[in-house]
Protein backbone atom coordinates (compact mmCIF):
# COMPACT_ATOMS: atom_id res chain seq x y z
CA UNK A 1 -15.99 -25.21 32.49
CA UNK A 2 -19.22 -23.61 30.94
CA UNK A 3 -17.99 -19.92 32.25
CA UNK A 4 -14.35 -20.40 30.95
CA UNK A 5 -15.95 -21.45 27.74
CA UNK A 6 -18.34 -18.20 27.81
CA UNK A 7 -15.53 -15.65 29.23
CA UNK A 8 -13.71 -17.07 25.59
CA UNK A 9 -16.86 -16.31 23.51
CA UNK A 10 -16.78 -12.91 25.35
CA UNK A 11 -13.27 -12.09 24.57
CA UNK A 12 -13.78 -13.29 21.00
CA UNK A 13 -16.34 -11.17 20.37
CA UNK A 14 -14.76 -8.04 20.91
CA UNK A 15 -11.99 -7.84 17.63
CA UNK A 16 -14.59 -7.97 14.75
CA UNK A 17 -16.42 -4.45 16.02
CA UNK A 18 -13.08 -2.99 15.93
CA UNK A 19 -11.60 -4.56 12.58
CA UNK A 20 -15.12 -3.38 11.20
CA UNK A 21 -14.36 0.87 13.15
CA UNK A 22 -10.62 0.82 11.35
CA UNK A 23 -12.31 -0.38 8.02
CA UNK A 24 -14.25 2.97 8.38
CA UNK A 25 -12.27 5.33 9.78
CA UNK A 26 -8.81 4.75 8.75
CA UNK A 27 -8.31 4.69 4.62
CA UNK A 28 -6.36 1.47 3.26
CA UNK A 29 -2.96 3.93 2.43
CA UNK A 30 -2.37 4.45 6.43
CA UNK A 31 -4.44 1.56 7.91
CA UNK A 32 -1.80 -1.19 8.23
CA UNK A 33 0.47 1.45 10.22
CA UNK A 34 -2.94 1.88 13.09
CA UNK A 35 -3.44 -1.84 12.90
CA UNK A 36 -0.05 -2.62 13.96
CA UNK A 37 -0.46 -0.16 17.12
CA UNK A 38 -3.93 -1.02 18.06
CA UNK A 39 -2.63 -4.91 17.42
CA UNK A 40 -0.15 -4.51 20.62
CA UNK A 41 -2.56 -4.65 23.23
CA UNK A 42 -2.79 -8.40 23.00
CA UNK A 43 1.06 -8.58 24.32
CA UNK A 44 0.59 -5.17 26.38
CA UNK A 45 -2.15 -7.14 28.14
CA UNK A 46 -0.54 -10.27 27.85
CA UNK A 47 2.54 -8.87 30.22
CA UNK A 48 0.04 -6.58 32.45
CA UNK A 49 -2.15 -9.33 33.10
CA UNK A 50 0.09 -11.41 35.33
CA UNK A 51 1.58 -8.80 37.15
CA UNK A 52 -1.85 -6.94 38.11
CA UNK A 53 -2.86 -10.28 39.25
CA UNK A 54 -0.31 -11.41 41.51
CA UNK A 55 0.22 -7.84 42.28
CA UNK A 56 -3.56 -8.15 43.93
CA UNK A 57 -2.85 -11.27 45.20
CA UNK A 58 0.03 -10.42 47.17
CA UNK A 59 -1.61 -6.92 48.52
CA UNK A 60 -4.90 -8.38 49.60
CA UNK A 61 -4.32 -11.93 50.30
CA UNK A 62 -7.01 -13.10 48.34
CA UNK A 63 -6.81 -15.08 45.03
CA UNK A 64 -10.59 -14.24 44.06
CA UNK A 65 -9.07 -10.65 43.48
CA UNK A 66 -7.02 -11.61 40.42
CA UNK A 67 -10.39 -12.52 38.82
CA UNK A 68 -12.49 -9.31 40.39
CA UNK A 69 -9.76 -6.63 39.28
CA UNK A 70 -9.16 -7.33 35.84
CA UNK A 71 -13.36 -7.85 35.53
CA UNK A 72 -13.45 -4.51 36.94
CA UNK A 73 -10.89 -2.75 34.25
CA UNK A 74 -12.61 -5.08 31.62
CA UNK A 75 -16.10 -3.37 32.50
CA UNK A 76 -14.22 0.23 32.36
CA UNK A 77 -12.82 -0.59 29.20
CA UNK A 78 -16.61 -1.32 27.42
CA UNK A 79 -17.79 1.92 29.25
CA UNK A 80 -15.40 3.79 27.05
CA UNK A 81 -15.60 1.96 24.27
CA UNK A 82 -19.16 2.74 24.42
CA UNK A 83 -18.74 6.57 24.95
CA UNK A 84 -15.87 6.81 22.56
CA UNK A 85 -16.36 4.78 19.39
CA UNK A 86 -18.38 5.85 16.68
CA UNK A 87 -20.60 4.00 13.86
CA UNK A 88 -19.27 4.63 10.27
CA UNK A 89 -18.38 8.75 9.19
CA UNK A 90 -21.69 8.37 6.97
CA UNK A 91 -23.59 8.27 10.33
CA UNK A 92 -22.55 11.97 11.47
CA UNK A 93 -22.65 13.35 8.25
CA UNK A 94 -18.64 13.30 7.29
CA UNK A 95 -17.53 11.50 3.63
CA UNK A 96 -16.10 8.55 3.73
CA UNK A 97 -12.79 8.03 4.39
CA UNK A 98 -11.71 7.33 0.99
CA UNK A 99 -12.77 10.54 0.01
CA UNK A 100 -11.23 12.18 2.51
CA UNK A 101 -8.26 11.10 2.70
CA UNK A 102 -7.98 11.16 -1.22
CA UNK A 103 -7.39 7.13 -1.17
CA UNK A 104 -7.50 5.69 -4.29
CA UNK A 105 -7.58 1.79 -3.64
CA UNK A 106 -9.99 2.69 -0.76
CA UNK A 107 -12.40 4.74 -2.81
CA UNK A 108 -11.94 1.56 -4.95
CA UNK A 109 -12.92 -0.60 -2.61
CA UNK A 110 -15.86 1.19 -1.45
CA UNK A 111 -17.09 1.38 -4.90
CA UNK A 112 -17.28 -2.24 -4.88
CA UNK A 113 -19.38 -2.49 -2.03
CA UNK A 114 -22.89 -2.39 -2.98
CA UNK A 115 -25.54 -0.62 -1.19
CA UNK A 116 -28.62 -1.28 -0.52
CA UNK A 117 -28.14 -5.06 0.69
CA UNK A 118 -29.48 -6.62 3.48
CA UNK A 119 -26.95 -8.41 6.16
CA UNK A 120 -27.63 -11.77 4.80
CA UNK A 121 -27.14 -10.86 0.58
CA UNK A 122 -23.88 -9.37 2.17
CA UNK A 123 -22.81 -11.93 4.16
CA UNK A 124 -24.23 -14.83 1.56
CA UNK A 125 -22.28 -12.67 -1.94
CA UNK A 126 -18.99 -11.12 0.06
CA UNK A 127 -17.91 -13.88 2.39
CA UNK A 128 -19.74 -17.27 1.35
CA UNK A 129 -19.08 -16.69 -2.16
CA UNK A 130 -15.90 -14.56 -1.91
CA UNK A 131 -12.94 -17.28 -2.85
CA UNK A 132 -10.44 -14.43 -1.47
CA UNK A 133 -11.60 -14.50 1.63
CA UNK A 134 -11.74 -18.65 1.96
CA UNK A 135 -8.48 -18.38 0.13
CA UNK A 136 -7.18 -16.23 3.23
CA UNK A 137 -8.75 -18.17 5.91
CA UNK A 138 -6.76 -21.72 4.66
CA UNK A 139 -3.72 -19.06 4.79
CA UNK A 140 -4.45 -18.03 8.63
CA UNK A 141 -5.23 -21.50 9.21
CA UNK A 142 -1.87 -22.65 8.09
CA UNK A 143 -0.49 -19.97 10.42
CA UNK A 144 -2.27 -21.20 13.62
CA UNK A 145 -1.06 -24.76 12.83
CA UNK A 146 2.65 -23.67 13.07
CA UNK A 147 2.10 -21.53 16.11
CA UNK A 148 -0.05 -24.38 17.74
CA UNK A 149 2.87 -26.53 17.26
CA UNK A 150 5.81 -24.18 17.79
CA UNK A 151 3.81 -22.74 21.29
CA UNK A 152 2.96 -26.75 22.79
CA UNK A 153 5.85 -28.66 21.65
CA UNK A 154 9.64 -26.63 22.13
CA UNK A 155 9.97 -27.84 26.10
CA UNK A 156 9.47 -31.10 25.11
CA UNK A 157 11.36 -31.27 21.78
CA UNK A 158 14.48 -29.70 23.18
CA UNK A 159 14.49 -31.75 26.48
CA UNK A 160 14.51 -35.18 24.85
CA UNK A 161 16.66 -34.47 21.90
CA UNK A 162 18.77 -31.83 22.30
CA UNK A 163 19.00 -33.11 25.86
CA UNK A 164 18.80 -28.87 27.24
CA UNK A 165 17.59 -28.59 30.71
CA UNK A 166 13.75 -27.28 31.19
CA UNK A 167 14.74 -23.65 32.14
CA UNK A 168 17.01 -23.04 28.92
CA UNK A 169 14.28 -24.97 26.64
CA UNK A 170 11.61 -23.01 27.74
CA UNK A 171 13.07 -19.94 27.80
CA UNK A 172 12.71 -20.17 23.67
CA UNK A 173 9.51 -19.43 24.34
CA UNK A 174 10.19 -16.11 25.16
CA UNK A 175 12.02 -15.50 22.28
CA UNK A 176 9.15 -16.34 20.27
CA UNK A 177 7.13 -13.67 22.11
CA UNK A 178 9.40 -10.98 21.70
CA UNK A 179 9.96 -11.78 17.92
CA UNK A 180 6.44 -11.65 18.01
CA UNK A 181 5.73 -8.00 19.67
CA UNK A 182 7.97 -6.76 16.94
CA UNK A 183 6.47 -8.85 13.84
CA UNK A 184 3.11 -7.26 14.71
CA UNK A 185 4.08 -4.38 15.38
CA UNK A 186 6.17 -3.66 12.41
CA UNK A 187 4.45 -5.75 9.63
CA UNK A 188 1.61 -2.83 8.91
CA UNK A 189 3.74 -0.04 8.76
CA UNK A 190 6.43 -2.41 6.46
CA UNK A 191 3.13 -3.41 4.59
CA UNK A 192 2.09 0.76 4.33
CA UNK A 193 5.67 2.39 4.02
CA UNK A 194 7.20 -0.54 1.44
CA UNK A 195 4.51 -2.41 -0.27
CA UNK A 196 1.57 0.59 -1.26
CA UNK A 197 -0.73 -1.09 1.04
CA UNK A 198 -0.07 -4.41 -0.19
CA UNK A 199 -1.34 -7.08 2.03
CA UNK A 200 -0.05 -10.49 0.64
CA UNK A 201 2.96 -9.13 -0.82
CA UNK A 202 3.73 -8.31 2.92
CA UNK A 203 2.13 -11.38 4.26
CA UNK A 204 4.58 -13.55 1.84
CA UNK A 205 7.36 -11.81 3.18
CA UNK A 206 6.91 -12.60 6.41
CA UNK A 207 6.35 -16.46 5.86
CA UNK A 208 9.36 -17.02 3.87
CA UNK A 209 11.09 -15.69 6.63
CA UNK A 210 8.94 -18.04 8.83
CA UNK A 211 9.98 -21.02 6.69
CA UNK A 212 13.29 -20.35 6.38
CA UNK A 213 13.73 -20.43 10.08
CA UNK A 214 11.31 -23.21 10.44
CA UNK A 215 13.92 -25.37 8.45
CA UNK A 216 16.56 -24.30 10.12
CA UNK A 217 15.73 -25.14 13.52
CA UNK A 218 16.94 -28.94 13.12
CA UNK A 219 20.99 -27.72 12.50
CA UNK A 220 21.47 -25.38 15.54
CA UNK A 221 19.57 -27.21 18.18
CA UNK A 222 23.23 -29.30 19.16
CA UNK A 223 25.53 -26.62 18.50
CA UNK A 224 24.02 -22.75 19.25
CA UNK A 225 20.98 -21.82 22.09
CA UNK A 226 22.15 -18.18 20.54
CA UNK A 227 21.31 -18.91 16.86
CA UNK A 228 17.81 -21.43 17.74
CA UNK A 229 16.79 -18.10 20.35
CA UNK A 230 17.34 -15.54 17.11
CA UNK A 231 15.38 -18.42 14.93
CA UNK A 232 12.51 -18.64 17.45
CA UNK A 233 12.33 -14.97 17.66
CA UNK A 234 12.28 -14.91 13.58
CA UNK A 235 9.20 -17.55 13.82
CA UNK A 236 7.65 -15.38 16.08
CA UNK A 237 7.92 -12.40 14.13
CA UNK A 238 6.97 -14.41 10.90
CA UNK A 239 3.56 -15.40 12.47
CA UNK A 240 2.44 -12.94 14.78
CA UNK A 241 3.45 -10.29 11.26
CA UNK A 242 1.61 -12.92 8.95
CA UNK A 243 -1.46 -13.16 11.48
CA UNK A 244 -2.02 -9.21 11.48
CA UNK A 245 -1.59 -8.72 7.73
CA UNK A 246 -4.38 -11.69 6.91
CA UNK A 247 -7.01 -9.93 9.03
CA UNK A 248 -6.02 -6.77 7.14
CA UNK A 249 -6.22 -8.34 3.72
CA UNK A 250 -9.26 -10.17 5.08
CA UNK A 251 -11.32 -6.93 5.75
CA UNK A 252 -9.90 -5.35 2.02
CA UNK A 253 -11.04 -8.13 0.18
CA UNK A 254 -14.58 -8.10 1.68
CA UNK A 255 -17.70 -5.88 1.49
CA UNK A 256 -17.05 -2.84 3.78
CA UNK A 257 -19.92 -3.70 5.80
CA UNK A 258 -18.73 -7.20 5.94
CA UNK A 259 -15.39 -6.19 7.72
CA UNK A 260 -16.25 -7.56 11.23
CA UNK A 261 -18.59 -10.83 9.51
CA UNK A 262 -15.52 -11.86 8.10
CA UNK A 263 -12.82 -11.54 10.63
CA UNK A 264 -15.85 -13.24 12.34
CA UNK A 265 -15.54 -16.25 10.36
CA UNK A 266 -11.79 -16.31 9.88
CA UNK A 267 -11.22 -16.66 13.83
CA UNK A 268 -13.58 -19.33 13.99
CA UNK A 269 -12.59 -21.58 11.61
CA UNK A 270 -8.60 -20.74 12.31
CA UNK A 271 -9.54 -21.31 16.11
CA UNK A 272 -11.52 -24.46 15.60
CA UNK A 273 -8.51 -25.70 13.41
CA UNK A 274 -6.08 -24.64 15.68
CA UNK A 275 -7.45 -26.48 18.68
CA UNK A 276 -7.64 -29.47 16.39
CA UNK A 277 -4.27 -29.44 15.37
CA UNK A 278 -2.63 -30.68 18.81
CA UNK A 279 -4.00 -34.67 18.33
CA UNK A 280 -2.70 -35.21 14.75
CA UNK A 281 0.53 -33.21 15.57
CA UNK A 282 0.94 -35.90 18.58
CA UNK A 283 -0.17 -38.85 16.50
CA UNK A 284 3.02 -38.13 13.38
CA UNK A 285 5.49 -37.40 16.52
CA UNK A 286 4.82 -41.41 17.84
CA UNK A 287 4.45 -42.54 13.95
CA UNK A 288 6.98 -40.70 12.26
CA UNK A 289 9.31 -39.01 15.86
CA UNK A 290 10.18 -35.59 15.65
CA UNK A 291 11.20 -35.77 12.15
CA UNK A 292 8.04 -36.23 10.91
CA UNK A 293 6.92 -32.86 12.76
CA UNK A 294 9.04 -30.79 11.02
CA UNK A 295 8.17 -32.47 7.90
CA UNK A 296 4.55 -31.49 8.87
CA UNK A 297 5.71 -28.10 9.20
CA UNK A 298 7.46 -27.64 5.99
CA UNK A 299 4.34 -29.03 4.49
CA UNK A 300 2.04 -26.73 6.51
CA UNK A 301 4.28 -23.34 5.54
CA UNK A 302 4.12 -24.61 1.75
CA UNK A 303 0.76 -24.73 1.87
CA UNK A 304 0.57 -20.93 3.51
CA UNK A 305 3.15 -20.06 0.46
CA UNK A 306 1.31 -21.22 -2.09
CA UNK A 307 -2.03 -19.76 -0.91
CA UNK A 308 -0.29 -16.21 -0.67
CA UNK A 309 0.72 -16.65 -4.13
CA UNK A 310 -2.91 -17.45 -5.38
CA UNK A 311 -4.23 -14.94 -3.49
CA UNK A 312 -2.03 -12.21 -5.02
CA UNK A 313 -2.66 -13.37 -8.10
CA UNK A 314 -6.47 -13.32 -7.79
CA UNK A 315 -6.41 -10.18 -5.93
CA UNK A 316 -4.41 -8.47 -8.78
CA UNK A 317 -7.02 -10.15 -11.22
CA UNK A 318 -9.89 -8.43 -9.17
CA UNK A 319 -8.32 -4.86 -9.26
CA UNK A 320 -7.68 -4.52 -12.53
CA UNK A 321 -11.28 -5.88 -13.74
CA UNK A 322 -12.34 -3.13 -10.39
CA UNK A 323 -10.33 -0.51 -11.93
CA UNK A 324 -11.87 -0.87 -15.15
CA UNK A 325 -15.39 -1.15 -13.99
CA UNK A 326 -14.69 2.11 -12.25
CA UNK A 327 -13.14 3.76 -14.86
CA UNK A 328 -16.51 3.38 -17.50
CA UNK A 329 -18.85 4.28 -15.03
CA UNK A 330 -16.44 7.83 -14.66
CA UNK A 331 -16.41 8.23 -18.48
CA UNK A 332 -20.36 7.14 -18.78
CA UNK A 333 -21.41 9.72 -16.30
């Protein structure tokens, strides 16, 4: 139990260095497009995983090999990383990438970030005290509440009231993954290409779209396994797209030092909450039936709604006071 426990502290560990290398070298204007590509590998390894373990299985005869192999291209993989990746441009002499790429809202961004600050003034004035940021983690945290329950509960759900046999009920599940794939692929380069760079403008999009399936789950379940698949795959798409566009918007509204501190923090209160969510979830399903889980839902996704709207808000608030502060130092110097 202790090693399963570290092997997920291990894994966990690895996304904030790499939120904090795309906060340096890729510029806000293009970042949501890189995001979305370097944000497949989750369901690239997802798939691989299974099949290079039973794969090994099968060839050798041993079941130890499933856990050797993949330890084995996991060690490979932090070789390159540590041959390949690079601190910030600053390091090696090259401007930053706002200035390179001629990106306004990212020169504007690193003109908010202070120098000169120790890890701890950065960490205590541009995460503790940053309400976008706690703002964004309730958000996410919304998010892993739906996908806790939408992941744990369709089998059963669909068994004992829509009375489907296992195989068709849990084949929604795949649905959900696929809609997923595409919802994280596509919502960065939608968020890039559509919305200037726009993270909770996105991010709303994508959980109305969630909601609006989430609601409508309840009138197909007796009547169309066609239209509850294309819902589930909607759901998917609406949380795995809403997932990848808070840690984006989570690294903008933050220090750029602070990028991997806060993605940091955001996975481990959403995680925490997450994993918390399945005994209350359980508790309304025997107090209230299924009813009053989707009624949890609805309440969850409002809350996610409403926290993308205050967040936009404030955010909008924050660049304009930004721009202006920029603008007199230009005109003063």
């Amino acid at each position: 139990m202790m090693v399963y426990a570290l092997t997920a502290i291990l894994q966990g560990s690895g996304f904030p260095p790499i939120a904090k290398a795309m906060s340096y070298w890729y510029s806000k204007k293009e970042r949501g497009m890189w995001y979305s590509f370097w944000n497949m590998s989750h369901n690239v390894g997802g798939a691989l995983a299974p099949i290079i373990a039973s794969g090994v299985i099968a060839s050798t005869g041993n079941w130890r090999m499933a856990f050797y192999v993949p330890a084995v291209i996991a060690i490979a993989m932090g070789v390159g990383a540590i041959i390949f990746m690079r601190d910030r441009p600053s390091k090696y002499g090259l401007p930053s990438v706002g200035e390179w790429k001629q990106d306004a809202l990212e020169k504007q961004q690193e003109a908010q970030s202070e120098s000169g600050l120790t890890g701890k003034e950065i960490f205590i004035k541009y995460i503790l005290k940053n309400p976008l940021i706690w703002l964004a983690v309730g958000g996410d945290l919304c998010i892993y509440m739906v996908r806790t329950i939408i992941t744990d509960w369709p089998a059963v759900y669909y068994t004992q009231v829509a009375h489907w046999d296992l195989v068709t009920a849990s084949s929604l599940s795949a649905w959900f993954e696929v809609g997923g794939i595409v919802g994280g692929l596509s919502a960065g380069f939608i968020s890039d290409l559509f919305f200037k760079s726009n993270r909770w403008t996105s991010c709303l999009l994508f959980s109305l779209m969630l909601t609006a399936s989430v609601a409508l789950l309840p009138f197909f379940q007796h009547s169309s396994y066609l239209i509850s698949a294309m819902l589930f795959a909607l759901i998917g798409a609406g949380i795995y797209g809403s997932q990848l566009l808070f840690s984006l918007g989570i690294i903008e509204s933050t220090h750029k030092d602070a990028a991997g501190s806060a993605t940091g923090v955001k996975g481990l209160v959403t995680y925490i909450g997450a994993a918390s969510a399945g005994l209350p979830v359980a508790l309304v399903q025997q107090s209230f039936s299924w009813g009053g889980v989707f009624v949890l839902m609805m309440l969850v996704n409002v809350l996610l709604i409403i926290s993308l709207l205050w967040l936009q808000g404030a955010s909008r608030r924050k660049s304009r006071v930004s721009y202006q502060g920029v603008s007199q130092s230009q005109v003063l110097s």
